[in-house]
Protein backbone atom coordinates (compact mmCIF):
# COMPACT_ATOMS: atom_id res chain seq x y z
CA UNK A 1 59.99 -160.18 -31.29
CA UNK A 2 61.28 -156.63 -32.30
CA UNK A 3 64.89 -156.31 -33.09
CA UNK A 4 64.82 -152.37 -33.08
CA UNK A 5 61.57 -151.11 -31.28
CA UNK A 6 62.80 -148.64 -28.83
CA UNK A 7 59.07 -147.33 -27.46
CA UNK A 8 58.67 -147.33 -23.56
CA UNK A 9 55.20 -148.14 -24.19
CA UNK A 10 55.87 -151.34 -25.61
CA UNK A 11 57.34 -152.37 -22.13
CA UNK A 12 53.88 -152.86 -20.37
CA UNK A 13 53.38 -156.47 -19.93
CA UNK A 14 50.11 -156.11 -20.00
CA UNK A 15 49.25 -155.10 -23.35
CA UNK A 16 52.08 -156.25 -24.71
CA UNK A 17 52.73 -160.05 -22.53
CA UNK A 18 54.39 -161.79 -25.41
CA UNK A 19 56.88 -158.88 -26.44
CA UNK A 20 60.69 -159.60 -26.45
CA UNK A 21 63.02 -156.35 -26.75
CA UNK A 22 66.39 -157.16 -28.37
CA UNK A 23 67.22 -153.67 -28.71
CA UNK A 24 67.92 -150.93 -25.43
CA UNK A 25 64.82 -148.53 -25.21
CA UNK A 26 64.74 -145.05 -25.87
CA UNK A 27 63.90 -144.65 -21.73
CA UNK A 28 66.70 -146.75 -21.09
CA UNK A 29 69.13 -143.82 -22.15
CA UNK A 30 67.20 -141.10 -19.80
CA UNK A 31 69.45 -142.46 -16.55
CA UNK A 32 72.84 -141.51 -18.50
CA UNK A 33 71.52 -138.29 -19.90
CA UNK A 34 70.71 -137.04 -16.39
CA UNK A 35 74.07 -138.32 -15.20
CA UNK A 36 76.11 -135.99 -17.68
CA UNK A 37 73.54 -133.27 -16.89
CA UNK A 38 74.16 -133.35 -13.49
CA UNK A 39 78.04 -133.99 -14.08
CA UNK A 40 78.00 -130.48 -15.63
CA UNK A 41 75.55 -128.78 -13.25
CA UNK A 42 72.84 -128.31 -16.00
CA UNK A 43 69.49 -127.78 -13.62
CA UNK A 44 67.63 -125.89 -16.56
CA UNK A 45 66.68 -128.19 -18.98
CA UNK A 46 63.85 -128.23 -22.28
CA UNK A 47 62.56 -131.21 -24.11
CA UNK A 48 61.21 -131.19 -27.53
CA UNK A 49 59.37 -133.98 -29.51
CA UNK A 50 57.68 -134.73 -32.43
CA UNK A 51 54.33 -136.10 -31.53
CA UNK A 52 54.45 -140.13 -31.42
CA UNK A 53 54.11 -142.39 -28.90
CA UNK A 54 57.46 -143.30 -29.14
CA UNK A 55 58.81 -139.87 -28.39
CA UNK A 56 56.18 -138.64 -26.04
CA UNK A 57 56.81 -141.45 -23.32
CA UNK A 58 61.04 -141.24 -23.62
CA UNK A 59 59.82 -137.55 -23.02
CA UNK A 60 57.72 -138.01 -20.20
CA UNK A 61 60.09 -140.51 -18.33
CA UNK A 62 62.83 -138.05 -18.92
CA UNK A 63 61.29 -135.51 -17.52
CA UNK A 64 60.47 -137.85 -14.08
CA UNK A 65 64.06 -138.36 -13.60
CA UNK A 66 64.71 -134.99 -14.08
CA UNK A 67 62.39 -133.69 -11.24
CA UNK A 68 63.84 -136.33 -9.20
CA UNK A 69 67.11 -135.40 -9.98
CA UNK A 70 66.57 -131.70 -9.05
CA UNK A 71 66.97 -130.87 -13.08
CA UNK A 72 64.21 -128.55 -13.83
CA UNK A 73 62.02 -128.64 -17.06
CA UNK A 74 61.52 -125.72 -18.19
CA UNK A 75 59.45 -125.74 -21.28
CA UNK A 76 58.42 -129.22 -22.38
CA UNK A 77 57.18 -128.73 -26.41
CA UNK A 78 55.64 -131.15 -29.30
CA UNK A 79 55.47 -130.11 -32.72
CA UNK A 80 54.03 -132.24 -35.70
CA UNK A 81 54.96 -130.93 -38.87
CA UNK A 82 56.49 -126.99 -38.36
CA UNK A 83 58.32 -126.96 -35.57
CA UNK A 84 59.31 -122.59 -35.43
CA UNK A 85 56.96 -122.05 -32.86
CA UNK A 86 57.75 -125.09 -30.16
CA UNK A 87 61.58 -123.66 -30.78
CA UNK A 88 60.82 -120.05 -30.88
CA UNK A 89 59.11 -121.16 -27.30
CA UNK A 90 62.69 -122.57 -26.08
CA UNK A 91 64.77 -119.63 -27.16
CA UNK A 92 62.05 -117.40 -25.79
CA UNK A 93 62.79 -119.28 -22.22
CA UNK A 94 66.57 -118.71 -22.93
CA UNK A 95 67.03 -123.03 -22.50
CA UNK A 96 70.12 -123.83 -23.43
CA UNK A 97 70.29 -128.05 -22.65
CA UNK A 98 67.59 -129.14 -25.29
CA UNK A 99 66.59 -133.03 -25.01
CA UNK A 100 64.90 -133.67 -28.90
CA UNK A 101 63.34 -136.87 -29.96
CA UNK A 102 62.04 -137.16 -33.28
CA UNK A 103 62.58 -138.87 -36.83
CA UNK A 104 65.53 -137.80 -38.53
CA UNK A 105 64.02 -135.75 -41.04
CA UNK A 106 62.35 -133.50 -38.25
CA UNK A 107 65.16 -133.18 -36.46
CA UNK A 108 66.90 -131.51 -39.45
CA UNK A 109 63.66 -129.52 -39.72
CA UNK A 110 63.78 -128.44 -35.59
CA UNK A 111 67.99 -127.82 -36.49
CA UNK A 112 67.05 -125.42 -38.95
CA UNK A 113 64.59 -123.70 -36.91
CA UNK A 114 67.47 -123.72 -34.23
CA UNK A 115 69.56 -122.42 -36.48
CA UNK A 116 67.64 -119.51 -37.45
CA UNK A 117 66.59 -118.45 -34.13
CA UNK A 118 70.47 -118.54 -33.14
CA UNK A 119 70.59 -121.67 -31.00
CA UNK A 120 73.65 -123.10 -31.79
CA UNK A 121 77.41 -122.86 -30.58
CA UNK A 122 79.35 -124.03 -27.79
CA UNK A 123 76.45 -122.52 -25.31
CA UNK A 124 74.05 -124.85 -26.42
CA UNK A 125 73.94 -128.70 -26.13
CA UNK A 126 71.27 -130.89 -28.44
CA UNK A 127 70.44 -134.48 -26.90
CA UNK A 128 69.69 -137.05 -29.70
CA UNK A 129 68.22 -140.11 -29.36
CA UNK A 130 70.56 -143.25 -29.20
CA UNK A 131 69.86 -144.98 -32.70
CA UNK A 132 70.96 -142.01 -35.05
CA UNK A 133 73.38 -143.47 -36.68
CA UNK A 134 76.47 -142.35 -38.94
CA UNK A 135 75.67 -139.38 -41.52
CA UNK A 136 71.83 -139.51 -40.87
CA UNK A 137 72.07 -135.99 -41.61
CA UNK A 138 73.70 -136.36 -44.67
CA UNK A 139 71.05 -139.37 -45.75
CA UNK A 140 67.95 -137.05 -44.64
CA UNK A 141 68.97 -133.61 -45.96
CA UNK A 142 66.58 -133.54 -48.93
CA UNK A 143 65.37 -130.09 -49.46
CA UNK A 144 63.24 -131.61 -52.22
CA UNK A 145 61.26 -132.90 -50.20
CA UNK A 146 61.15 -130.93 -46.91
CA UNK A 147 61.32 -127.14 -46.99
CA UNK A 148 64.18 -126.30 -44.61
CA UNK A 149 64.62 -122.78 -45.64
CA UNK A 150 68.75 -123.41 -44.62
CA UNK A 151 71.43 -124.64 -45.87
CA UNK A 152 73.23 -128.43 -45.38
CA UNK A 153 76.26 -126.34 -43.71
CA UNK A 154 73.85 -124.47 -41.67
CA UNK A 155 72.32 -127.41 -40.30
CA UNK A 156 76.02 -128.87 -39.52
CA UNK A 157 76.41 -125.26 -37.47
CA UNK A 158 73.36 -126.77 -34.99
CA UNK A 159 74.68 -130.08 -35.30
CA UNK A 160 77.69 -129.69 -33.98
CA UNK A 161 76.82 -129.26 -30.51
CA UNK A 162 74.51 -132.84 -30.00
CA UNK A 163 75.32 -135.82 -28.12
CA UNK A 164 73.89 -139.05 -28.23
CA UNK A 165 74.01 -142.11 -26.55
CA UNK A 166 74.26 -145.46 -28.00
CA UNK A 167 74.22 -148.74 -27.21
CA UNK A 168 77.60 -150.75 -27.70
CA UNK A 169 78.15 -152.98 -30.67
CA UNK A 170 80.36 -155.53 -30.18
CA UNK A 171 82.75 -157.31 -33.02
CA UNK A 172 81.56 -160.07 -34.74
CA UNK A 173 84.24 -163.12 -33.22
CA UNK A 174 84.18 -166.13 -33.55
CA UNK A 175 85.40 -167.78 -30.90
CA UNK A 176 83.45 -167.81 -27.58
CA UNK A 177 83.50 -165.10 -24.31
CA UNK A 178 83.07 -165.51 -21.23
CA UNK A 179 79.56 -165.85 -21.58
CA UNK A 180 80.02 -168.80 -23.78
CA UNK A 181 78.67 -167.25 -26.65
């Protein structure tokens, strides 16, 4: 039982027979984010993760649909600690639709490399994954203990420009639905 494992690769019955999901996967997002991308004729697109299991298989699923979906990768990228040179890559490529999966704390890290490498603004879209939740980037901006060489505002300048997709949380009621629950 894992109330808030998202990893694809915790979905093969195989290795993992007794495993119950109560939370939507990470992979389980990758049908909507091709949907909008396709809604607004984006066929160029870049992913970026930090390197863990659970970001390399949403990833690698992602970029299935895309190919199936006509959506072309164009630079696929990892990064484990420093992420300049995996972002330096996608400006290099002129991407503009950047898919990034990663912890919070590296994601501020890849924003600031964004930042200084001018990828930010209403011609550039950042895909998050679906559990950030409400001012991670507040919680996470510790320049104690990551050097982000940029500023919290500077970050926000990246920031502004992500979506995410999330599952839906529904009230707390007491009396029953439809389901009888």
């Amino acid at each position: 039982f894992a109330p808030s494992a998202t990893s694809l690769k915790l979905a093969d019955e195989n290795v993992y027979p007794n495993f119950l999901r109560t939370s939507i996967s990470d992979f389980s997002y990758n049908p909507a984010r091709i949907a909008l991308m396709k809604h607004y004729n984006w066929t160029r697109i870049a992913l970026i993760n930090q390197v863990a299991d659970l970001f390399t298989f949403a990833a690698r699923d992602l970029a299935k649909l895309a190919l199936k979906e006509g959506i072309q990768v164009v630079s696929s990228e990892s990064f484990t600690d420093n992420p300049d040179f995996p972002v330096s890559q996608l400006k290099a490529k002129d991407v503009r639709i950047i898919v990034l999966n990663a912890y919070p704390s590296q994601m501020l890290q890849v924003f600031c490399s964004a930042y200084h490498y001018k990828m930010y603004g209403p011609k550039y879209v950042w895909f998050l994954p679906g559990w950030v939740y409400e001012n991670w980037i507040f919680d996470n901006y510790k320049p104690k203990n990551f050097n982000y060489n940029c500023t919290l505002e500077q970050i926000l300048q990246v920031a502004d420009y992500y979506v995410a997709f999330k599952g839906v949380i529904l009230p707390n009621i007491s009396e029953p639905r439809i389901s009888g629950y």
